[in-house]
C-alpha atoms as a PDB file:
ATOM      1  CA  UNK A   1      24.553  -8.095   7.395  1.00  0.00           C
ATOM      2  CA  UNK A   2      21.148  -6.819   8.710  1.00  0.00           C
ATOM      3  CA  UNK A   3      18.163  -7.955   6.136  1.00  0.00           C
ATOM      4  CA  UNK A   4      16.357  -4.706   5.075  1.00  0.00           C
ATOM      5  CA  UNK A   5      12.562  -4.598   3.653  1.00  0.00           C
ATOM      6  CA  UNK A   6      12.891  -2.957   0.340  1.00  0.00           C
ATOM      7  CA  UNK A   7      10.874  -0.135  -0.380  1.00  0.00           C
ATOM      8  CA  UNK A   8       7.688  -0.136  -2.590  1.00  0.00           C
ATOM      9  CA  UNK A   9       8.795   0.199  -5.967  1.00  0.00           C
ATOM     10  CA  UNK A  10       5.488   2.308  -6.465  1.00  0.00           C
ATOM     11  CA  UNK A  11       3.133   4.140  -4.448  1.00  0.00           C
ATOM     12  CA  UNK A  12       0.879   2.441  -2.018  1.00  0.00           C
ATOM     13  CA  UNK A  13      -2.436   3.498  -4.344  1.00  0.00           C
ATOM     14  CA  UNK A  14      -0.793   3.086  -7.625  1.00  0.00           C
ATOM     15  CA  UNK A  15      -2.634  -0.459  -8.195  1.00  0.00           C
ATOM     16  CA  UNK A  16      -6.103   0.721  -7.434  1.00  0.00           C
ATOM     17  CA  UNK A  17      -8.602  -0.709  -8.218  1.00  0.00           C
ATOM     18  CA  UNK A  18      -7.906  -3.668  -8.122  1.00  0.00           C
ATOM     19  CA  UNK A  19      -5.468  -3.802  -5.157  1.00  0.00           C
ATOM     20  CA  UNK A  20      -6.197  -1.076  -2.045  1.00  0.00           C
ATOM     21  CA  UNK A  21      -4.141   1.267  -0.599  1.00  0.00           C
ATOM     22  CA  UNK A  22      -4.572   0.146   2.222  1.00  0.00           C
ATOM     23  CA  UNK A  23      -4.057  -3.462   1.798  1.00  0.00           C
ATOM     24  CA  UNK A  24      -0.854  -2.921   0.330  1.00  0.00           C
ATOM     25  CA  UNK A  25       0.021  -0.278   3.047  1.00  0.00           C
ATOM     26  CA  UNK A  26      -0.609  -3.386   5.925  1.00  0.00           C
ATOM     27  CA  UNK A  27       0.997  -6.277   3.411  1.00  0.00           C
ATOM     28  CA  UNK A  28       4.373  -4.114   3.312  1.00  0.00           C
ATOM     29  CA  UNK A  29       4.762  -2.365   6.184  1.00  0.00           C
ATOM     30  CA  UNK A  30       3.585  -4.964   8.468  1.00  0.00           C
ATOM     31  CA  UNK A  31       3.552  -8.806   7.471  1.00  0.00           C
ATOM     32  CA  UNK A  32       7.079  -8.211   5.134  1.00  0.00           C
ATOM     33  CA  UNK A  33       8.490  -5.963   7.936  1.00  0.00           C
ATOM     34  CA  UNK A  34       7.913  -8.499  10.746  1.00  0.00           C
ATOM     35  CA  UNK A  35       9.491 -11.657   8.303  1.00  0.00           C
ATOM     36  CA  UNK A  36      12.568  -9.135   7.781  1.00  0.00           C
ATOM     37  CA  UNK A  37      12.506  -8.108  11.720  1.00  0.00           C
ATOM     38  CA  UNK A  38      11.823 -11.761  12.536  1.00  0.00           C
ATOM     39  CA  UNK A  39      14.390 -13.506  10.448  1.00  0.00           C
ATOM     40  CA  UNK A  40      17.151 -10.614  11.928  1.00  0.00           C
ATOM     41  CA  UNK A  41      16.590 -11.901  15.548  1.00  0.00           C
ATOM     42  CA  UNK A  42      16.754 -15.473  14.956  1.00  0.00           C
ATOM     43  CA  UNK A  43      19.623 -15.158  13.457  1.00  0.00           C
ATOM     44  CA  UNK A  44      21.359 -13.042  15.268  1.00  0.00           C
ATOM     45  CA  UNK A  45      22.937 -15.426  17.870  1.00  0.00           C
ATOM     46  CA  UNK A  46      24.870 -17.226  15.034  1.00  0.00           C
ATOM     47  CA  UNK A  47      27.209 -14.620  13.522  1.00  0.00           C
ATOM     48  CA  UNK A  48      28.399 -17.573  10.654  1.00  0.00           C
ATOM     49  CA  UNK A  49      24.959 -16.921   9.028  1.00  0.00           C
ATOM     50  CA  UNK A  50      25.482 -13.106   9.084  1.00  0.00           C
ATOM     51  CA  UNK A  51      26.786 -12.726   5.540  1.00  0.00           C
ATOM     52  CA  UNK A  52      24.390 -15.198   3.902  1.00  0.00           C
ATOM     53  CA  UNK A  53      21.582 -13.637   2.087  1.00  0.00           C
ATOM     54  CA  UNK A  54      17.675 -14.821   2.392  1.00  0.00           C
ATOM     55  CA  UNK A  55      17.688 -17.251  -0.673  1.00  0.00           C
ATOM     56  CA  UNK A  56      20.831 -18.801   0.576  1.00  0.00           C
ATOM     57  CA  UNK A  57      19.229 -19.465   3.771  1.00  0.00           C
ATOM     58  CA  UNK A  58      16.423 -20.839   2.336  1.00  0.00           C
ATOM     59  CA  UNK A  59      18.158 -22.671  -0.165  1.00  0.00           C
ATOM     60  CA  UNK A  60      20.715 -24.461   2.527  1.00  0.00           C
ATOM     61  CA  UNK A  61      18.237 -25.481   5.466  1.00  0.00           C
ATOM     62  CA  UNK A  62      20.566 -28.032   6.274  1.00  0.00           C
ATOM     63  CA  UNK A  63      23.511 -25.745   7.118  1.00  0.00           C
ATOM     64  CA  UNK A  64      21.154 -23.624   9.309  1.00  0.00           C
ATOM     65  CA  UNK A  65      21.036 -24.551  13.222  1.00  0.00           C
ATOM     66  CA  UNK A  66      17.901 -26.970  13.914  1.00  0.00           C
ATOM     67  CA  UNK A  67      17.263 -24.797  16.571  1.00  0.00           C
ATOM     68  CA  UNK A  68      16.128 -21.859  14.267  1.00  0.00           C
ATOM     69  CA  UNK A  69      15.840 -23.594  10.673  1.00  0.00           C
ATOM     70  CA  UNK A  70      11.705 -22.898  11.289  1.00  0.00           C
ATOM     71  CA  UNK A  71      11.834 -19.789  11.963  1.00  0.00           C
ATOM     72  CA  UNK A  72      14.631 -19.116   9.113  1.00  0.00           C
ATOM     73  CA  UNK A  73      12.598 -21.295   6.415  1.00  0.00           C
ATOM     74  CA  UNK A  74       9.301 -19.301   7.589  1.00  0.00           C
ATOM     75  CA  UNK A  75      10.730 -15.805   7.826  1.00  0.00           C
ATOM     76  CA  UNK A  76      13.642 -16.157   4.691  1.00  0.00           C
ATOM     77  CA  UNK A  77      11.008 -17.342   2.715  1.00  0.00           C
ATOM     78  CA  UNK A  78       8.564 -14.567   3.472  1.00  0.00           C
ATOM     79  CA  UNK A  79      11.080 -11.865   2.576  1.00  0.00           C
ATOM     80  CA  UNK A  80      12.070 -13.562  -0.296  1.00  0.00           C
ATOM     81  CA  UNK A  81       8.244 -14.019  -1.825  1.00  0.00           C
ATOM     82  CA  UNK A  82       7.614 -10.889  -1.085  1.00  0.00           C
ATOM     83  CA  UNK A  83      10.445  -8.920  -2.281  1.00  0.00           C
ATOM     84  CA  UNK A  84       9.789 -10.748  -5.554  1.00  0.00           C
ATOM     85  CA  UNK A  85       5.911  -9.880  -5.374  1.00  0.00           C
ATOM     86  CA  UNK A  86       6.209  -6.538  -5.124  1.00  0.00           C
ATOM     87  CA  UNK A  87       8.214  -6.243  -8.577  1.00  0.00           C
ATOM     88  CA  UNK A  88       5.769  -8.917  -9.758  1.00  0.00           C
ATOM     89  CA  UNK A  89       2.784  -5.949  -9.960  1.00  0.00           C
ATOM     90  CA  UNK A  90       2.827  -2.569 -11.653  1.00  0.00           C
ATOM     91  CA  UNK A  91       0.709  -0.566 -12.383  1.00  0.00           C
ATOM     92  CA  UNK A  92       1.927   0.372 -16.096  1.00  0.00           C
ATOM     93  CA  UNK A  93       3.504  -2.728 -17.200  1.00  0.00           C
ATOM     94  CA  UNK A  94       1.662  -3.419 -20.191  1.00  0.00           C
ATOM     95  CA  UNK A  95      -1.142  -6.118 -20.519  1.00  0.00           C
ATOM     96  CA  UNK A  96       0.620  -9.325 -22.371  1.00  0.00           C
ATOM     97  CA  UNK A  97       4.266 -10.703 -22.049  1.00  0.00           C
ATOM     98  CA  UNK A  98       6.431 -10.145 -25.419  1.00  0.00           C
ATOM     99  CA  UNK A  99       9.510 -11.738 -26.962  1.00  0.00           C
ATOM    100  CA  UNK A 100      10.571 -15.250 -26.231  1.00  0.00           C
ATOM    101  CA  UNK A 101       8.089 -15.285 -22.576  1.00  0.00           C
ATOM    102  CA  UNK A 102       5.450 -14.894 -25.034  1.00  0.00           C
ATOM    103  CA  UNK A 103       6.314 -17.523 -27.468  1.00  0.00           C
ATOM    104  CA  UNK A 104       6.935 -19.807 -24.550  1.00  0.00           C
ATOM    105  CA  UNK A 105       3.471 -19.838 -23.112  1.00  0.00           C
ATOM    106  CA  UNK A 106       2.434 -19.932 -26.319  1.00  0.00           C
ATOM    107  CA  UNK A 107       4.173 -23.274 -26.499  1.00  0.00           C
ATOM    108  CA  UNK A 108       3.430 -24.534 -22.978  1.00  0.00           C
ATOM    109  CA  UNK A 109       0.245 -23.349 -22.483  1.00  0.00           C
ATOM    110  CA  UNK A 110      -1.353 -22.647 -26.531  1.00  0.00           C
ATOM    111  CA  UNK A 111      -2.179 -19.328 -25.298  1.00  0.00           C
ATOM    112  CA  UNK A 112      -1.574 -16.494 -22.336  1.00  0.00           C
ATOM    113  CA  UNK A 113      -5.490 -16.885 -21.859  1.00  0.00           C
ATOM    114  CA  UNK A 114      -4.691 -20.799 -20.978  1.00  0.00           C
ATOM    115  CA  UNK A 115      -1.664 -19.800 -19.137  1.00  0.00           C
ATOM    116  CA  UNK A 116      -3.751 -17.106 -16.998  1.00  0.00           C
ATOM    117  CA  UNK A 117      -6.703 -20.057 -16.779  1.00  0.00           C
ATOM    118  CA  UNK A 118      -4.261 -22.735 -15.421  1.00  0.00           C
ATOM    119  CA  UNK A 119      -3.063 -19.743 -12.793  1.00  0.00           C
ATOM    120  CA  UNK A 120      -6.059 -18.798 -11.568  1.00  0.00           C
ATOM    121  CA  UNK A 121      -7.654 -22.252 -10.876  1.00  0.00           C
ATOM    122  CA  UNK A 122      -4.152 -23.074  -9.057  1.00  0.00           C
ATOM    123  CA  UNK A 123      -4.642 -20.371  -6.840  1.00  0.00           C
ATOM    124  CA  UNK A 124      -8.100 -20.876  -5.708  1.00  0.00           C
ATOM    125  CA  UNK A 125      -7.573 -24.422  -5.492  1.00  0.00           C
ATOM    126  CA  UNK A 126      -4.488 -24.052  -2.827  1.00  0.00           C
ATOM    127  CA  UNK A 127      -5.705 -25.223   0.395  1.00  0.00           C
ATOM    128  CA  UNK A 128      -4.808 -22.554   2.919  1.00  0.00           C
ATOM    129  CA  UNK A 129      -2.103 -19.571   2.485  1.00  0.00           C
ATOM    130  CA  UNK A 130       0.923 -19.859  -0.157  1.00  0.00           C
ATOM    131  CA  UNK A 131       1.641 -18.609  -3.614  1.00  0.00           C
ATOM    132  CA  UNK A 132       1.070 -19.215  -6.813  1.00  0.00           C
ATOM    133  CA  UNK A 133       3.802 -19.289  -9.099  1.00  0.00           C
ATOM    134  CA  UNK A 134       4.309 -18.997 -12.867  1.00  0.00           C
ATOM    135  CA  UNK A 135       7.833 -20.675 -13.295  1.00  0.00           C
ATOM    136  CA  UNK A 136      10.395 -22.824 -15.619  1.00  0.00           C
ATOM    137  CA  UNK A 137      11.114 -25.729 -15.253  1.00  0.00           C
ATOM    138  CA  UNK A 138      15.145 -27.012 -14.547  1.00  0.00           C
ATOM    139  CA  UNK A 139      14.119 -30.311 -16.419  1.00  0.00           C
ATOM    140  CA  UNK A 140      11.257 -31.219 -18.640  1.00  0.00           C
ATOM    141  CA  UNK A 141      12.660 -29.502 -21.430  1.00  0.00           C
ATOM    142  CA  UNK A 142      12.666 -26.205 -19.305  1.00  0.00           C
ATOM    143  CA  UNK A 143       8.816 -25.436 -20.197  1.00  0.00           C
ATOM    144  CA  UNK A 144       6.572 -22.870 -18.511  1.00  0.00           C
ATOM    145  CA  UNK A 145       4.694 -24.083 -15.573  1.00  0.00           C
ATOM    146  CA  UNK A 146       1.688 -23.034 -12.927  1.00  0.00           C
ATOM    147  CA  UNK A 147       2.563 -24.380  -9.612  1.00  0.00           C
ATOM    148  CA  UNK A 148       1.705 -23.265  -6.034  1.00  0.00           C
ATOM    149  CA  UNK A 149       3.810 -23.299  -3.007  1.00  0.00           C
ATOM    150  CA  UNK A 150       2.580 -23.373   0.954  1.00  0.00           C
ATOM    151  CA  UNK A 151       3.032 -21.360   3.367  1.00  0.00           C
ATOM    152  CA  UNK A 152       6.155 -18.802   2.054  1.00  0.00           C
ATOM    153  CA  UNK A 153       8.160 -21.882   0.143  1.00  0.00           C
ATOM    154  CA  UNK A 154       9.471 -20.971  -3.322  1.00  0.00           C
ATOM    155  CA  UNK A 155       9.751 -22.805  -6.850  1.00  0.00           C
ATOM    156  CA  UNK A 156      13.684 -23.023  -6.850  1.00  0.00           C
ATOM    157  CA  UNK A 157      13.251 -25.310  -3.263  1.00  0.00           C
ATOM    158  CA  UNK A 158      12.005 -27.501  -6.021  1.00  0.00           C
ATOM    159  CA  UNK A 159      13.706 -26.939  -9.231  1.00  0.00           C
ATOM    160  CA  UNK A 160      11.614 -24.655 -10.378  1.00  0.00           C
ATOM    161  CA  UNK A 161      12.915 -20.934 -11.827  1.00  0.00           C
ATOM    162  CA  UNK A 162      10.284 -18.227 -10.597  1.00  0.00           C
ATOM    163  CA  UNK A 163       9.182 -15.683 -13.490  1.00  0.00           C
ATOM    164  CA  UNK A 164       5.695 -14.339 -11.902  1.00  0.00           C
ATOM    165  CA  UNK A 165       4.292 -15.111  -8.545  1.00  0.00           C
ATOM    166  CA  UNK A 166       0.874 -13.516  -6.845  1.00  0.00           C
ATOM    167  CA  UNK A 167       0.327 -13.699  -2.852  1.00  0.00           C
ATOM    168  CA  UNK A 168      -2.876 -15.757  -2.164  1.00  0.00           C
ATOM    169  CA  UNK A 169      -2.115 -15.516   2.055  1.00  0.00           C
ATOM    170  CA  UNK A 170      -5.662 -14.214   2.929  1.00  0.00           C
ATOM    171  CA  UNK A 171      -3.943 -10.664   4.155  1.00  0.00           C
ATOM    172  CA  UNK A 172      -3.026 -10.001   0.541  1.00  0.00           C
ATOM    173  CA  UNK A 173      -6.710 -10.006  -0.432  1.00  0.00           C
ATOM    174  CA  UNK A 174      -8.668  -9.971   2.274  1.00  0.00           C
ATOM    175  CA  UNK A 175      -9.856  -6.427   3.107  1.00  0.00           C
ATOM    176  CA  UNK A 176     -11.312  -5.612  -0.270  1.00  0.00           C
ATOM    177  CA  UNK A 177     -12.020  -9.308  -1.327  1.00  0.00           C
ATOM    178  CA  UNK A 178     -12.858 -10.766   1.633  1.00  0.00           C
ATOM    179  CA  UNK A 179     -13.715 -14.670   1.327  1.00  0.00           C
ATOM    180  CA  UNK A 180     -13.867 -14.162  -2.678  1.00  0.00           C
ATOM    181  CA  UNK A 181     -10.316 -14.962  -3.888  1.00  0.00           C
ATOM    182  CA  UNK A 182     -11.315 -16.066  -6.992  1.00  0.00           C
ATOM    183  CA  UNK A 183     -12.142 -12.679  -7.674  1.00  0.00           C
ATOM    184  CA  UNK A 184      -8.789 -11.088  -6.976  1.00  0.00           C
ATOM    185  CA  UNK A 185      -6.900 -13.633  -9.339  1.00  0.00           C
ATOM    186  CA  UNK A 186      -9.190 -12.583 -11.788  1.00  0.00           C
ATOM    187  CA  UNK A 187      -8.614  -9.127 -11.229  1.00  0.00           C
ATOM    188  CA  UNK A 188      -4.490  -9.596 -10.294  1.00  0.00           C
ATOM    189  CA  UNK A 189      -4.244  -9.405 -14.079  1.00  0.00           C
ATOM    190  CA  UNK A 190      -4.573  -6.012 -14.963  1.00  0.00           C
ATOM    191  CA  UNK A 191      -1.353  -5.329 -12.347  1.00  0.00           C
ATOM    192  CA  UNK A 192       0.625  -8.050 -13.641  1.00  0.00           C
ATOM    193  CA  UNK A 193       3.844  -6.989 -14.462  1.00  0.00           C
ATOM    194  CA  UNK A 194       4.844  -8.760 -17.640  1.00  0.00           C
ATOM    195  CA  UNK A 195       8.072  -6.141 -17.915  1.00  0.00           C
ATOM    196  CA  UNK A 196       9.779  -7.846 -14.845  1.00  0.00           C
ATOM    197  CA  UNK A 197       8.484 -11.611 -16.025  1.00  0.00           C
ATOM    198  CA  UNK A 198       9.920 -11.011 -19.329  1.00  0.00           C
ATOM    199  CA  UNK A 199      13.053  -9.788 -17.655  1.00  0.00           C
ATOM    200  CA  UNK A 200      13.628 -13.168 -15.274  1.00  0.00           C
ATOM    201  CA  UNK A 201      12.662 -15.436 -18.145  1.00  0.00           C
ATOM    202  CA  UNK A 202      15.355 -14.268 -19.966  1.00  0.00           C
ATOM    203  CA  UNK A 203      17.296 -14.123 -16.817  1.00  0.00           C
ATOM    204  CA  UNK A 204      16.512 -17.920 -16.472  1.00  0.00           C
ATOM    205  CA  UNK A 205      18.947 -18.685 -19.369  1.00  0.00           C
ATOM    206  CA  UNK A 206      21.774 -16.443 -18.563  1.00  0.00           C
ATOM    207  CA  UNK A 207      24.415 -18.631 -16.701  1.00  0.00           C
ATOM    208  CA  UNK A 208      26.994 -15.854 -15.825  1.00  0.00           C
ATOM    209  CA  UNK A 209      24.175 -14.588 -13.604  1.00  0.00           C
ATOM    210  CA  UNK A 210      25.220 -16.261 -10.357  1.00  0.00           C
ATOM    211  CA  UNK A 211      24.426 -13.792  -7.240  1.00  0.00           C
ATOM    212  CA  UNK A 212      21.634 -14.272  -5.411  1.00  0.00           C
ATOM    213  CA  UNK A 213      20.995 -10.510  -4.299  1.00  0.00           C
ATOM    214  CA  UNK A 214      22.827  -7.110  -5.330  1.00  0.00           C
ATOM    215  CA  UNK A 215      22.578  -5.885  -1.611  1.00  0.00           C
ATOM    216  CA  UNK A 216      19.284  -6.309  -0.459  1.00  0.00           C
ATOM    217  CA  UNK A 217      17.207  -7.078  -3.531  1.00  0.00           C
ATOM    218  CA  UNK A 218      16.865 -10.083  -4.679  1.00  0.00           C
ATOM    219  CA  UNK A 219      17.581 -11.034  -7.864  1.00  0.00           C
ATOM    220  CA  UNK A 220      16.850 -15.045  -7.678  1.00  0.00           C
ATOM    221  CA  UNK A 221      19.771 -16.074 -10.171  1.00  0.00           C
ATOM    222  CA  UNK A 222      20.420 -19.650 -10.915  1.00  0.00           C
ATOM    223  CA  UNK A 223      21.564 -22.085  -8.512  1.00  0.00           C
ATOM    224  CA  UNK A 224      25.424 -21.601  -9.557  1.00  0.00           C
END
C-alpha cells in the first residue's frame, strides 16, 4: 500500500484572510507531499510494513526497523498531522463548538474564550516547530486539554485523543506572518473548524470505532 496525500478538502484561497493562498498552496503540495513521498521510500525495502497505515506506524515504533524508525516517526507523523490539519480548518464551519464539545470546555476550561486563551499561549510558548493540540484525555476523568507536541509527534503517542490541532512549523505561517505567530493563533480562529472537532469528540467515545484510516484518510479511532 502506497501512502497518498489527500487532496484539499477546499480550495487553496478559501481561508483568506487569514491563511494565504499561497501558503497553503506550498504547506500541501510541498512539505505534506515530501512526508508522504518520504515515508513511501523508506519503507519500501521492508514489504512487512506495506499494509500498515501511518498511525500504526507511528503508534508501533518498536516494530519498525531501527534502521528507518526516524525517518518513519518523522515522515508518518507529518502525514498524519497534516491530514488531520487540513480537516481541522474551514472556511464555513461556524464560529463556536455545539453539543456535548461545547459543554465540555465549558467544564474544563469555564469558557471557549479560556479554552482558545490556554491554546494560543501554548502555541506561542512552544519552543521551535510542532503543534498545538486541543485533545481528551484517556485518564483524568477524560477532560479537555491544550497540549503541544514537537516536531510532527501526536497526542495519542501520549494518551491523548486529538479533537483540534493548528500547525505552528514556521512554513505554516511564515509568508504572511512572518516572525509574528502570535498573530496567526489569534487569527487561526475564524477558520477553525468546530464541525469536524465536534465530530471526533464524539468520535472519542464511540468504541466500535476501531480503524485507523478508511483508505487513505485518517480517521484517528481509538487505540482498539
Amino acid at each position: 500500500m502506497q501512502h497518498i496525500l489527500p487532496p484539499l478538502p477546499y480550495d487553496p484561497s478559501a481561508l483568506e484572510p487569514h491563511i494565504d493562498a499561497r501558503t497553503m498552496v506550498l504547506h500541501h503540495d510541498k512539505h505534506h507531499a515530501s512526508y508522504v513521498k518520504n515515508l513511501n521510500s523508506a519503507l519500501e525495502p521492508f514489504p512487512e510494513l506495506h499494509e500498515r497505515n501511518a498511525m500504526w506506524l507511528l503508534l508501533n515504533l518498536r516494530s519498525v526497523p531501527r534502521k528507518i524508525r526516524a525517518a518513519v516517526r518523522n515522515n508518518a507523523g507529518g502525514h498524519v498531522n497534516h491530514s488531520l490539519l487540513w480537516r481541522s480548518m474551514s472556511a464555513d464551519a461556524g464560529s463556536a463548538p455545539t453539543g456535548p464539545l461545547a459543554d465540555a470546555i465549558e467544564h474544563d476550561f469555564g469558557g471557549l474564550q479560556a479554552c482558545k486563551d490556554q491554546f494560543a499561549a501554548a502555541g506561542a510558548g512552544l519552543f521551535g516547530s510542532g503543534w498545538v493540540w486541543l485533545a481528551r484525555s484517556n485518564q483524568d476523568g477524560r477532560r479537555l486539554q491544550v497540549c503541544t507536541t514537537t516536531g510532527h509527534d501526536n497526542p495519542l503517542m501520549r494518551g491523548r485523543f486529538p479533537i483540534l490541532v493548528n500547525d505552528v512549523w514556521e512554513h505554516a505561517y511564515y509568508l504572511k506572518h512572518q516572525n509574528r505567530r502570535p498573530d496567526y493563533l489569534r487569527g487561526w480562529w475564524q477558520v477553525a473548524n468546530w464541525e469536524d472537532a465536534v465530530r471526533r469528540f464524539e468520535l472519542s467515545d464511540e468504541s466500535a470505532a476501531r480503524s485507523w484510516e478508511i483508505k487513505d484518510a485518517p480517521v484517528f479511532a481509538p487505540t482498539p
